[in-house]
C-alpha atoms as a PDB file:
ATOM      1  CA  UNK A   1    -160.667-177.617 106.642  1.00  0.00           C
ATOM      2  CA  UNK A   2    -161.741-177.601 110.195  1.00  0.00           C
ATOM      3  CA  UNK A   3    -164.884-177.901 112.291  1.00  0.00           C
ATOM      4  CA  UNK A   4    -165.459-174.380 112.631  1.00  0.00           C
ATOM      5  CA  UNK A   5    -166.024-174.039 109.115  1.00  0.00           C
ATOM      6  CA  UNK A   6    -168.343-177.082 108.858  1.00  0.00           C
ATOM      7  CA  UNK A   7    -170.604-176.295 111.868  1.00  0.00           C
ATOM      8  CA  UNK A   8    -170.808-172.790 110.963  1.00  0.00           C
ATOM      9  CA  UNK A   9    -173.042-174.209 107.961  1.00  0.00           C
ATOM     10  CA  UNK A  10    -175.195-176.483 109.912  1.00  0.00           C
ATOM     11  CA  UNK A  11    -172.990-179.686 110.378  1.00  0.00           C
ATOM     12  CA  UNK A  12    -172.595-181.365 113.594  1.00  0.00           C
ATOM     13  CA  UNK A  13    -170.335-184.705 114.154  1.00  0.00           C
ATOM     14  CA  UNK A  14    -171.916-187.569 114.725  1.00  0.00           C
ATOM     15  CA  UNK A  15    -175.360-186.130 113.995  1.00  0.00           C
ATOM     16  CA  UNK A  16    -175.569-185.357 110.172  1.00  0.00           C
ATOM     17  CA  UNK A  17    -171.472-185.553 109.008  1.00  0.00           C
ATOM     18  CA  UNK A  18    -168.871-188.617 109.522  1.00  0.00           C
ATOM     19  CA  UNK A  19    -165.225-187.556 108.641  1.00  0.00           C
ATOM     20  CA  UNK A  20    -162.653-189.633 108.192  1.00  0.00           C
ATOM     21  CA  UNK A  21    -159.091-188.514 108.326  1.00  0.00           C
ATOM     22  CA  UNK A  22    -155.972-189.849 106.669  1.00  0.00           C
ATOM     23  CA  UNK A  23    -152.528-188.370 107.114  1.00  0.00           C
ATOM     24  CA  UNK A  24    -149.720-189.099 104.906  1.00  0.00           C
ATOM     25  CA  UNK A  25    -146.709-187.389 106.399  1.00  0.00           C
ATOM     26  CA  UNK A  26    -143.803-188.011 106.379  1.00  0.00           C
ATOM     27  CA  UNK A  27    -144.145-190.948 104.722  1.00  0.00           C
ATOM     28  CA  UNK A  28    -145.956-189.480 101.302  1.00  0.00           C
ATOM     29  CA  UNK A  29    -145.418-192.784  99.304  1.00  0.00           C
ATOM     30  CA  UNK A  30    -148.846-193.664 101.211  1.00  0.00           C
ATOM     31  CA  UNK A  31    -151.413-191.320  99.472  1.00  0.00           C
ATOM     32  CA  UNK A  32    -152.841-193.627  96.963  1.00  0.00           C
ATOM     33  CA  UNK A  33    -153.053-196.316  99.953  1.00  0.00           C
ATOM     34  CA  UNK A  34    -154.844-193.731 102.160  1.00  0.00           C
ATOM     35  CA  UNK A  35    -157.037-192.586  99.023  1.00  0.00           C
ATOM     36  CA  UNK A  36    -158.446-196.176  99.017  1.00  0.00           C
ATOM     37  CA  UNK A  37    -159.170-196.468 101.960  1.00  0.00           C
ATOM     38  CA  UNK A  38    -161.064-193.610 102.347  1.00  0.00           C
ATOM     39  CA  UNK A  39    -163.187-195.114  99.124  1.00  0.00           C
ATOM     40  CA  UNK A  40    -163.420-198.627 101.421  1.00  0.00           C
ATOM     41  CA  UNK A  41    -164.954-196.221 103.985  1.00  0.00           C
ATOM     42  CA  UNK A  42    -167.498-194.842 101.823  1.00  0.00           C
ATOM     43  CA  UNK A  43    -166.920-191.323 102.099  1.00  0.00           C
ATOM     44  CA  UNK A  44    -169.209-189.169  99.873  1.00  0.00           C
ATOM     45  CA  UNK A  45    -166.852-186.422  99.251  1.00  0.00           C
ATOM     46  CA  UNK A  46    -162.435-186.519  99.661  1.00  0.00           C
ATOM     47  CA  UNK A  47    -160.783-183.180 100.197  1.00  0.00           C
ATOM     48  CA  UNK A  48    -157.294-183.711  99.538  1.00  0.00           C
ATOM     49  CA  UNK A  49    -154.875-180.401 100.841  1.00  0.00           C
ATOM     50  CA  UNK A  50    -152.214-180.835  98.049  1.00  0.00           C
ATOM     51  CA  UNK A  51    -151.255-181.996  94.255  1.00  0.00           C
ATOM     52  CA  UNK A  52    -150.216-185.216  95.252  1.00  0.00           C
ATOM     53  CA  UNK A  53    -153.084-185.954  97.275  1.00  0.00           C
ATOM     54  CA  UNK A  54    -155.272-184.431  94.596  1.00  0.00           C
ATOM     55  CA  UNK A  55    -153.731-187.048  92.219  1.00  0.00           C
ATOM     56  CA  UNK A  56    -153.505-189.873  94.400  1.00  0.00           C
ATOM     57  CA  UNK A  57    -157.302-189.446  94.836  1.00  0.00           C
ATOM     58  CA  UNK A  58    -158.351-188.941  91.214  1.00  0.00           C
ATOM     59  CA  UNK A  59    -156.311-191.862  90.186  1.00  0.00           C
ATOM     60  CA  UNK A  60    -158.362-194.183  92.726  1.00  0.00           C
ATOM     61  CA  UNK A  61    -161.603-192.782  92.095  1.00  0.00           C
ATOM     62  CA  UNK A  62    -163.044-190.599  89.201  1.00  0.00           C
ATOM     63  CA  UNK A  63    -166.728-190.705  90.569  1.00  0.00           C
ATOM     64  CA  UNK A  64    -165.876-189.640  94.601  1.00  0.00           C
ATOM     65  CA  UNK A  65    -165.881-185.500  94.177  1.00  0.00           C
ATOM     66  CA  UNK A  66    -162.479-184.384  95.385  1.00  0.00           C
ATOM     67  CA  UNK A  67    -162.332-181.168  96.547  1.00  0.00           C
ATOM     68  CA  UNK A  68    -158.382-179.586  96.420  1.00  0.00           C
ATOM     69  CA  UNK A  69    -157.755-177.245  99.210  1.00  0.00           C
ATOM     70  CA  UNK A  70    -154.137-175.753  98.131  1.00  0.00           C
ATOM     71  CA  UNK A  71    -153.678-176.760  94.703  1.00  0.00           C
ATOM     72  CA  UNK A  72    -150.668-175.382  92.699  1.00  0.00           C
ATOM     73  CA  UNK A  73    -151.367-174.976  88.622  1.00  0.00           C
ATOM     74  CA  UNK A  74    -153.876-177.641  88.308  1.00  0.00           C
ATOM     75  CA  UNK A  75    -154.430-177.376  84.866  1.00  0.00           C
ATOM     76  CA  UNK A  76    -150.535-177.053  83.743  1.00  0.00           C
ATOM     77  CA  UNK A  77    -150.087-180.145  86.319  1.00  0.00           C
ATOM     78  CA  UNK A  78    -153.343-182.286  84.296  1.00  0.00           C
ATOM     79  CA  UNK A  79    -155.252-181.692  87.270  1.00  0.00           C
ATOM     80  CA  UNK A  80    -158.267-180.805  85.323  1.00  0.00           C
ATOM     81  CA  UNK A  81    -159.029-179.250  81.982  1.00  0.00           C
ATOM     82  CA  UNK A  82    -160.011-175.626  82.741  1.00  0.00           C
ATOM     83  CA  UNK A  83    -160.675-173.412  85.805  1.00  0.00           C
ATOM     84  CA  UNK A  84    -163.659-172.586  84.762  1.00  0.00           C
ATOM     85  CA  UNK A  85    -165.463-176.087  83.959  1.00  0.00           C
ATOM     86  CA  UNK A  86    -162.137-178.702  85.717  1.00  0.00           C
ATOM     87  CA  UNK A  87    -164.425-181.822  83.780  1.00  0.00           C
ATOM     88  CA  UNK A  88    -163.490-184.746  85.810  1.00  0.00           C
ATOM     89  CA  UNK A  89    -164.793-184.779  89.379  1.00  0.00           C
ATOM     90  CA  UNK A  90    -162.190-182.533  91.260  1.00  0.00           C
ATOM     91  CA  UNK A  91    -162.860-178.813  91.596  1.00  0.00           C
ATOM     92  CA  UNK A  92    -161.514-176.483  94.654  1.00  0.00           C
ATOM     93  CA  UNK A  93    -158.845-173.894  95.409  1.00  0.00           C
ATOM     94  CA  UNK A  94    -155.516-172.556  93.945  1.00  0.00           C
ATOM     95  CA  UNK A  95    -153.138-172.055  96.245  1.00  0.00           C
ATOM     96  CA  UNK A  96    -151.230-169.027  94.616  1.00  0.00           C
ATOM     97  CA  UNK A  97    -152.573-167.268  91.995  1.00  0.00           C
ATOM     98  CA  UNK A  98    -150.035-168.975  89.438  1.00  0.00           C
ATOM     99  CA  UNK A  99    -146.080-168.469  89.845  1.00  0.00           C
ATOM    100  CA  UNK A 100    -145.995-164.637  89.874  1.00  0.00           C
ATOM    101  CA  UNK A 101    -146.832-164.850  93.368  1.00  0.00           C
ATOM    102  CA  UNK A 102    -143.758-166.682  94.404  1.00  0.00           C
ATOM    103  CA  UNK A 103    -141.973-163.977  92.232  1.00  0.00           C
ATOM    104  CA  UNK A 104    -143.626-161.452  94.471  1.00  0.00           C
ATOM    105  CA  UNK A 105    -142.730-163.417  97.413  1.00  0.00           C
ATOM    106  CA  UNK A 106    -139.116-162.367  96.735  1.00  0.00           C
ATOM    107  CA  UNK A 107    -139.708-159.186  95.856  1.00  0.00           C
ATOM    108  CA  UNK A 108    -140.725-158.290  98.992  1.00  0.00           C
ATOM    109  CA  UNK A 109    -138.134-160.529 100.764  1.00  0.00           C
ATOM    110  CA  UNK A 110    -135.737-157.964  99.397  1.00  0.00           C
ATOM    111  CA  UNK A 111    -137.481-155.455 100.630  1.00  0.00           C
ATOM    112  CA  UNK A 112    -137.233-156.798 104.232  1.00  0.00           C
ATOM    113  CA  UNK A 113    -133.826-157.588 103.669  1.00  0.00           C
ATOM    114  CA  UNK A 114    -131.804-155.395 101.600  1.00  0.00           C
ATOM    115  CA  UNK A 115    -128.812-156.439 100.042  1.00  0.00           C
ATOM    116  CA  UNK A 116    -129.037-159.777 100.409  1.00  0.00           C
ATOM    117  CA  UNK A 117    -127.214-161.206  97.528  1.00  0.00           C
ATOM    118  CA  UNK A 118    -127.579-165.256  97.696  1.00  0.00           C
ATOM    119  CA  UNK A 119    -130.371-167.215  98.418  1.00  0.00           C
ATOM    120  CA  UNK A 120    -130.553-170.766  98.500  1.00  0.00           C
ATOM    121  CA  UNK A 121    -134.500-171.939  97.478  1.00  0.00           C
ATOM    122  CA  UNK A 122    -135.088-175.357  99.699  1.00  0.00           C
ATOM    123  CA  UNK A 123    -137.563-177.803  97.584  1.00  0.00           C
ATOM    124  CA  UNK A 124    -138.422-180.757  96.370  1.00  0.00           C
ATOM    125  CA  UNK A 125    -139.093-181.351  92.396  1.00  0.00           C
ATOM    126  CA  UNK A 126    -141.148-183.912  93.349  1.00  0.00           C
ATOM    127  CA  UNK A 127    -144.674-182.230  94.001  1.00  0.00           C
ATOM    128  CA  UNK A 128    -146.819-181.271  90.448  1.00  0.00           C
ATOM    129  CA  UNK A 129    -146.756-178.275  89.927  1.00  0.00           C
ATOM    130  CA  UNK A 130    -143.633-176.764  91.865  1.00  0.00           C
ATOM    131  CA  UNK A 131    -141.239-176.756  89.299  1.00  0.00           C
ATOM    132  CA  UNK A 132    -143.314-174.198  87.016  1.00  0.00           C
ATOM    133  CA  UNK A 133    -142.129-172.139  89.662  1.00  0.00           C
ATOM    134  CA  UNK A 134    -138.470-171.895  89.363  1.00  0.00           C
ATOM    135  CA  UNK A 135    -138.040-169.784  85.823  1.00  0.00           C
ATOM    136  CA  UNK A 136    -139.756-166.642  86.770  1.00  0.00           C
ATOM    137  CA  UNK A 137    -137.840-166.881  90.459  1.00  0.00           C
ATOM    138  CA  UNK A 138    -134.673-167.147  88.420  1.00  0.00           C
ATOM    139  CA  UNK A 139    -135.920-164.005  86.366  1.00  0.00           C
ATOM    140  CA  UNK A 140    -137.100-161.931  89.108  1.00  0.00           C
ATOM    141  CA  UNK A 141    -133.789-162.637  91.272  1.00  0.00           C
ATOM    142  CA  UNK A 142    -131.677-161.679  88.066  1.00  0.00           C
ATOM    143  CA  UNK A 143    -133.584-158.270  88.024  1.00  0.00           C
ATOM    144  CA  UNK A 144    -133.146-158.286  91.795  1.00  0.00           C
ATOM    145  CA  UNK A 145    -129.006-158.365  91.983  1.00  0.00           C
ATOM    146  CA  UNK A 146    -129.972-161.882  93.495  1.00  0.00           C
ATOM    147  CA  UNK A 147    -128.427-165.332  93.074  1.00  0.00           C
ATOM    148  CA  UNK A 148    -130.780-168.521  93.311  1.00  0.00           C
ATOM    149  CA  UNK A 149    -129.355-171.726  94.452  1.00  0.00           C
ATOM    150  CA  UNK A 150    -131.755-174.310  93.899  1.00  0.00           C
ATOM    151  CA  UNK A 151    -130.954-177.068  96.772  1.00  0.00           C
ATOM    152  CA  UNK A 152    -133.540-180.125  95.870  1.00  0.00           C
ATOM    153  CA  UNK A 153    -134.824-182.749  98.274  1.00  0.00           C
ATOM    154  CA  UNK A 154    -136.602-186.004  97.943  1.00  0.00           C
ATOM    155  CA  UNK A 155    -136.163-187.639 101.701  1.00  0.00           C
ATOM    156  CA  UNK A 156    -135.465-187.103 105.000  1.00  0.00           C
ATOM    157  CA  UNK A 157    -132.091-187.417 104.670  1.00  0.00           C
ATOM    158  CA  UNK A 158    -131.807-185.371 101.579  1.00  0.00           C
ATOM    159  CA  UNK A 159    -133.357-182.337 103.539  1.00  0.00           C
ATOM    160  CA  UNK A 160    -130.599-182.805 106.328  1.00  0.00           C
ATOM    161  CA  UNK A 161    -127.936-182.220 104.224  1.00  0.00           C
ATOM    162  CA  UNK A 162    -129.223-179.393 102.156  1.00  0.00           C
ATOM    163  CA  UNK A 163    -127.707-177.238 105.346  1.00  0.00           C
ATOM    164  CA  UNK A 164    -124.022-178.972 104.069  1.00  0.00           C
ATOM    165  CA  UNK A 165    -125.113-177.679 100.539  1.00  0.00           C
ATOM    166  CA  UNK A 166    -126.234-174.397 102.377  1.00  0.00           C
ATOM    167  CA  UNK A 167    -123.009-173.435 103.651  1.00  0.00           C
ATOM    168  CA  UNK A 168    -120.807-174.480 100.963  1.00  0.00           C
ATOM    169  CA  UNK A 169    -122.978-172.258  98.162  1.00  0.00           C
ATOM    170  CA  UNK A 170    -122.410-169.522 100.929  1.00  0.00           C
ATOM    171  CA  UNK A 171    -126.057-168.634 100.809  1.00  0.00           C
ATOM    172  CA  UNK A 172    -126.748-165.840 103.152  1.00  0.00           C
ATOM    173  CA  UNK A 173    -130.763-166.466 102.829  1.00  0.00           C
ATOM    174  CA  UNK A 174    -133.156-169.623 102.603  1.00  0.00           C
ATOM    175  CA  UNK A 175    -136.277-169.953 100.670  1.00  0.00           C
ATOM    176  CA  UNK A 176    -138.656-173.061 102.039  1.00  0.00           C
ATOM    177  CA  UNK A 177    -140.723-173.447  99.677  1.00  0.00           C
ATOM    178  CA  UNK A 178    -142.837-176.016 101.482  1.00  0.00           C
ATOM    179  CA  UNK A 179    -144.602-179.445 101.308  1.00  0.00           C
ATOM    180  CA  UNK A 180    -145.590-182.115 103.630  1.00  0.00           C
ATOM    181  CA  UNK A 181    -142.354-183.705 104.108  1.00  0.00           C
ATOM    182  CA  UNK A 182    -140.490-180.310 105.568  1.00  0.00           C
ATOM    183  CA  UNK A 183    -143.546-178.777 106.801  1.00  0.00           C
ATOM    184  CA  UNK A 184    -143.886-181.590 109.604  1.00  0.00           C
ATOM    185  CA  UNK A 185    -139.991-180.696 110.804  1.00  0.00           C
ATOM    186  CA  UNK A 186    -140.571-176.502 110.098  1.00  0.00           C
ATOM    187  CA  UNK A 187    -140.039-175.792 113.870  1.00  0.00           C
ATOM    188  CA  UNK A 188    -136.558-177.079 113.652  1.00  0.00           C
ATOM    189  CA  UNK A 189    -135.995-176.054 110.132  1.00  0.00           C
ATOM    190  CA  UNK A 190    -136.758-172.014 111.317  1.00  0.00           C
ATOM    191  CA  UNK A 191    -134.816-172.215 114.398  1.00  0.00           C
ATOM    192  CA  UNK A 192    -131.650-173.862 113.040  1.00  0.00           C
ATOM    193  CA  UNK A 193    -131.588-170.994 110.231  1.00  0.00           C
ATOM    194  CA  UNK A 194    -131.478-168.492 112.344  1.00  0.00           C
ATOM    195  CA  UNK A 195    -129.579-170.100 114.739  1.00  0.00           C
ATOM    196  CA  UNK A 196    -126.758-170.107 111.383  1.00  0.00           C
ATOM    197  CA  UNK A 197    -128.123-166.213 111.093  1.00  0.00           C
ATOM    198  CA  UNK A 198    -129.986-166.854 107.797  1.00  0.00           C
ATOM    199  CA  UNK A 199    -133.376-165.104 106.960  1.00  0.00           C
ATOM    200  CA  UNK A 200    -136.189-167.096 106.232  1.00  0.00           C
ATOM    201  CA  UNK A 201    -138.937-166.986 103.125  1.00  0.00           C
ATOM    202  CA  UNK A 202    -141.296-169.727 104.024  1.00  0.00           C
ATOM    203  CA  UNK A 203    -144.755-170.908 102.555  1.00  0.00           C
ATOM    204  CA  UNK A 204    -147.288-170.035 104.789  1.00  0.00           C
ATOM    205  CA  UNK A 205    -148.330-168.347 108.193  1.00  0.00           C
ATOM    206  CA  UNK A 206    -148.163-171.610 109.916  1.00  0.00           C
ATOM    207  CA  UNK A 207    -143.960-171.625 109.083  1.00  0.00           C
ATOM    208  CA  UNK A 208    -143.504-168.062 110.009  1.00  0.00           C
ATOM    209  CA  UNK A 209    -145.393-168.825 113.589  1.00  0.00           C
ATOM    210  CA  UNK A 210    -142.948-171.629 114.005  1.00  0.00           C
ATOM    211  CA  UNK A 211    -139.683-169.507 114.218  1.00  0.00           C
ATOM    212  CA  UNK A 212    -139.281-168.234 109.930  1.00  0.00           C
ATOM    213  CA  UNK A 213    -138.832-164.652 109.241  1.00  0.00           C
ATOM    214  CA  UNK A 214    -141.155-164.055 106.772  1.00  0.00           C
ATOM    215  CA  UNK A 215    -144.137-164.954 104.256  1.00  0.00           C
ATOM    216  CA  UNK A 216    -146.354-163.463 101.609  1.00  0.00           C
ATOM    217  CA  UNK A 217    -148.821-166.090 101.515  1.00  0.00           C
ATOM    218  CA  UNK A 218    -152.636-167.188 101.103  1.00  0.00           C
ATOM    219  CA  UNK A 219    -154.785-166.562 104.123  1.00  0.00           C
ATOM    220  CA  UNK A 220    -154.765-170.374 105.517  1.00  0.00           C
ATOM    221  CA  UNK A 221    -158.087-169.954 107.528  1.00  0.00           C
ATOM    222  CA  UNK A 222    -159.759-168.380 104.391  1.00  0.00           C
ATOM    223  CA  UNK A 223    -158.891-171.505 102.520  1.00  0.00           C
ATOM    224  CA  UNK A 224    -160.280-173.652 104.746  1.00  0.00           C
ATOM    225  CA  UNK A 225    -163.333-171.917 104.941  1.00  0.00           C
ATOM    226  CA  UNK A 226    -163.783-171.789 101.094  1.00  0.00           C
ATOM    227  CA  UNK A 227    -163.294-175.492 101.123  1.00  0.00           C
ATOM    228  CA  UNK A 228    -166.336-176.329 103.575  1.00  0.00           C
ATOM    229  CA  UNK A 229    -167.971-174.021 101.087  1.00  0.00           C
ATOM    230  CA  UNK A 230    -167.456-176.355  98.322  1.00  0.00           C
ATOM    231  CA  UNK A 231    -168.125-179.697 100.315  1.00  0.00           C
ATOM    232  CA  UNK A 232    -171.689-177.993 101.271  1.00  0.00           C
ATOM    233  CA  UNK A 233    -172.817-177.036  97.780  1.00  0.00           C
ATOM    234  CA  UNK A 234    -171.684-180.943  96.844  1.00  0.00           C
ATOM    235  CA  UNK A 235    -173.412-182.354  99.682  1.00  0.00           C
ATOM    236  CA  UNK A 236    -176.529-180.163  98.544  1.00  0.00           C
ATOM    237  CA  UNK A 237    -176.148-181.471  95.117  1.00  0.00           C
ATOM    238  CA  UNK A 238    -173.565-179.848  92.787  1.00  0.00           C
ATOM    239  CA  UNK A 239    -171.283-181.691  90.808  1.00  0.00           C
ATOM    240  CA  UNK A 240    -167.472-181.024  91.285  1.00  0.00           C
ATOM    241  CA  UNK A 241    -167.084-181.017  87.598  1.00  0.00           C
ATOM    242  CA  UNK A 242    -169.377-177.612  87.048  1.00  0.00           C
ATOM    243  CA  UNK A 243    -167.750-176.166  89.990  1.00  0.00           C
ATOM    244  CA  UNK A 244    -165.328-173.694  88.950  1.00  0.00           C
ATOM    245  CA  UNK A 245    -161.687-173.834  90.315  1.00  0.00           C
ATOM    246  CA  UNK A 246    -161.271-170.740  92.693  1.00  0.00           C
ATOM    247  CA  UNK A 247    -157.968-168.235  93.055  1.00  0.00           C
ATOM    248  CA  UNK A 248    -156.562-167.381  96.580  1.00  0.00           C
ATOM    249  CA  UNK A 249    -158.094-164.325  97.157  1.00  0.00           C
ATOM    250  CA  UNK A 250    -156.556-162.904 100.329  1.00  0.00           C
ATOM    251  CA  UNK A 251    -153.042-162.755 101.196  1.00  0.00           C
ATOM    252  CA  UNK A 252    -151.326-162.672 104.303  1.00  0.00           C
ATOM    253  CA  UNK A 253    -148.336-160.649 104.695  1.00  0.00           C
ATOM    254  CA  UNK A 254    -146.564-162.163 108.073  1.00  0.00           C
ATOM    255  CA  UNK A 255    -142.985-160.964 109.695  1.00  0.00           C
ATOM    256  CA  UNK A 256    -142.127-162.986 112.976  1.00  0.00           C
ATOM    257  CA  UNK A 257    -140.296-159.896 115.200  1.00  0.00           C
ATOM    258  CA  UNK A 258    -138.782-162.673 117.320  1.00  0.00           C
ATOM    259  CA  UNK A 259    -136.751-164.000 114.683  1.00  0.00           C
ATOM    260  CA  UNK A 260    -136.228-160.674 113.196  1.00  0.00           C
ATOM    261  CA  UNK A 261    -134.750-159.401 116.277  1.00  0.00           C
ATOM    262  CA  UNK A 262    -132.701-162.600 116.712  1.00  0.00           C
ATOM    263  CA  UNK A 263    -131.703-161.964 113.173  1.00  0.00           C
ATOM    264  CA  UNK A 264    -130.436-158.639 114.940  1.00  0.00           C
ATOM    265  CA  UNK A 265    -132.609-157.306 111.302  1.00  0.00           C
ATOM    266  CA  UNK A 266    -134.007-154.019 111.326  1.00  0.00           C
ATOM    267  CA  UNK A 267    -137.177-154.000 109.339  1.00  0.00           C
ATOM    268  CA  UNK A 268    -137.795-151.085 107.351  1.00  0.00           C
ATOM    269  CA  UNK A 269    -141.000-148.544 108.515  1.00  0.00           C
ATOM    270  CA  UNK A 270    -142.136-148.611 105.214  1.00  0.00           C
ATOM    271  CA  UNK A 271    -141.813-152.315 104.993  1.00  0.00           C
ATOM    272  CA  UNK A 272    -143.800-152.709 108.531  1.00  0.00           C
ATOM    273  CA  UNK A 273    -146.396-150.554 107.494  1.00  0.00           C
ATOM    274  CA  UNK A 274    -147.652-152.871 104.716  1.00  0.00           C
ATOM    275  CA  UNK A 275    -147.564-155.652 106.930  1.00  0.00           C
ATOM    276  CA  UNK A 276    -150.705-158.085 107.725  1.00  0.00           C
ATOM    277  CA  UNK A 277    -149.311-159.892 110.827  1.00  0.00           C
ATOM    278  CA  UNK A 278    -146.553-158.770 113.176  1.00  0.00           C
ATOM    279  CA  UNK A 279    -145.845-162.223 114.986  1.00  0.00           C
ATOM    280  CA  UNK A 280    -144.336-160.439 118.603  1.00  0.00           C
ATOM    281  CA  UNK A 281    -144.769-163.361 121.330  1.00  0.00           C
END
């Protein structure tokens, strides 16, 4: 969530809204630390961007509303108890509309890259929610002709050697499927995948404008304005617990041309021609 969206409905810093900000990465051992002391500051309302901030939140406070700005399966990952009434005091905004849209995802990764036979999925187990992923991308590659490498990661170091794991499965593709800990180092993680000739799937716009190939993702900026939606109707009164949980709604599909054409990849016209975003400069 950024200012635009806040002063677009009538909130000015300093004047009628305090934020506080707390960032966890790289280190993401320190959400529940951060989450209390954003309760020491006396914040009215937390908006936490993923699962495990979601949780670390809810598990300091269970009167603070929390709004969730990219949650994945909140109610499979005990987030709340229904979309419709989430109970509790966290409400806010699916990420993907459940794991059929990662299955999608690779669908159309096939699309812009025909043939492509092995693909090694880059992740880490360790945020809720992820791993309900991983059956139906096992299914859908099987239909595809495609085989799934699942190449985990907990730490730093774990994510620099997933290119040692990379190159002995002989993966010709990579799949980052995105969290804090990678998403702070995605500028390096793009450019040395190409640089080893390897199409990218990543998890949002923001990795495909850092040097990945491609993305079938939420609309980012739509999210964030949703979310300044929800912190408005709490500040005006609403509890987060009759809030309903929203589902992304618009989806961005992004191809980076740069790394395509490094990729020496030849898109096909019918492939371009669905496209949201052509990423050129």
């Amino acid at each position: 969530m950024t200012w635009v969206q806040l002063n677009e409905l009538g909130y000015v810093a300093g004047k009628n809204l305090v934020v506080e900000y707390r960032w966890a990465s790289p280190n993401l051992d320190r959400y529940a630390t951060l989450a209390s002391e954003l309760l020491d500051a006396g914040v009215d309302v937390i908006v936490a961007k993923s699962n495990r901030a979601v949780i670390a939140a809810k598990t300091v406070t269970g009167k603070i509303p929390i709004v969730g700005m990219t949650m994945l399966e909140p109610v499979e990952s005990g987030i709340v108890k229904s979309l419709g009434r989430p109970g509790g005091n966290v409400t806010g905004l699916m990420w993907e509309d459940g794991p059929e849209q990662g299955a999608k995802k690779l669908e159309i990764f096939a699309q812009v890259v025909p043939n492509v036979a092995r693909i090694a999925v880059v992740w880490n187990p360790s945020i809720p929610g992820l791993d309900r992923y991983w059956p139906l991308a096992l299914d859908t590659a099987a239909r595809l002709g495609i085989t799934i490498d699942s190449v985990k990661y907990f730490t730093v170091e774990d994510l620099e050697h997933t290119w040692t794991v990379i190159a002995k499965n002989r993966a010709r593709a990579v799949w980052f499927a995105g969290d804090p800990l990678s998403g702070s180092r995605r500028s390096s993680l793009c450019d040395l995948a190409t640089q080893k000739g390897l199409p990218t799937i990543a998890g949002d716009r923001g990795w495909i404008e850092a040097g990945c190939l491609m993305t079938y993702a939420p609309d980012v900026a739509d999210h964030h304005r949703r979310a300044a939606i929800y912190v408005d109707r709490i500040f005006r009164g609403a509890t987060a617990s009759d809030l309903p949980i929203e589902r992304a709604t618009r989806f961005d599909f992004v191809i980076n041309m740069k790394t395509a054409k490094r990729l020496r990849l030849s898109i096909p016209p019918s492939v371009l021609a669905r496209v949201d975003h052509l990423i050129i400069e």
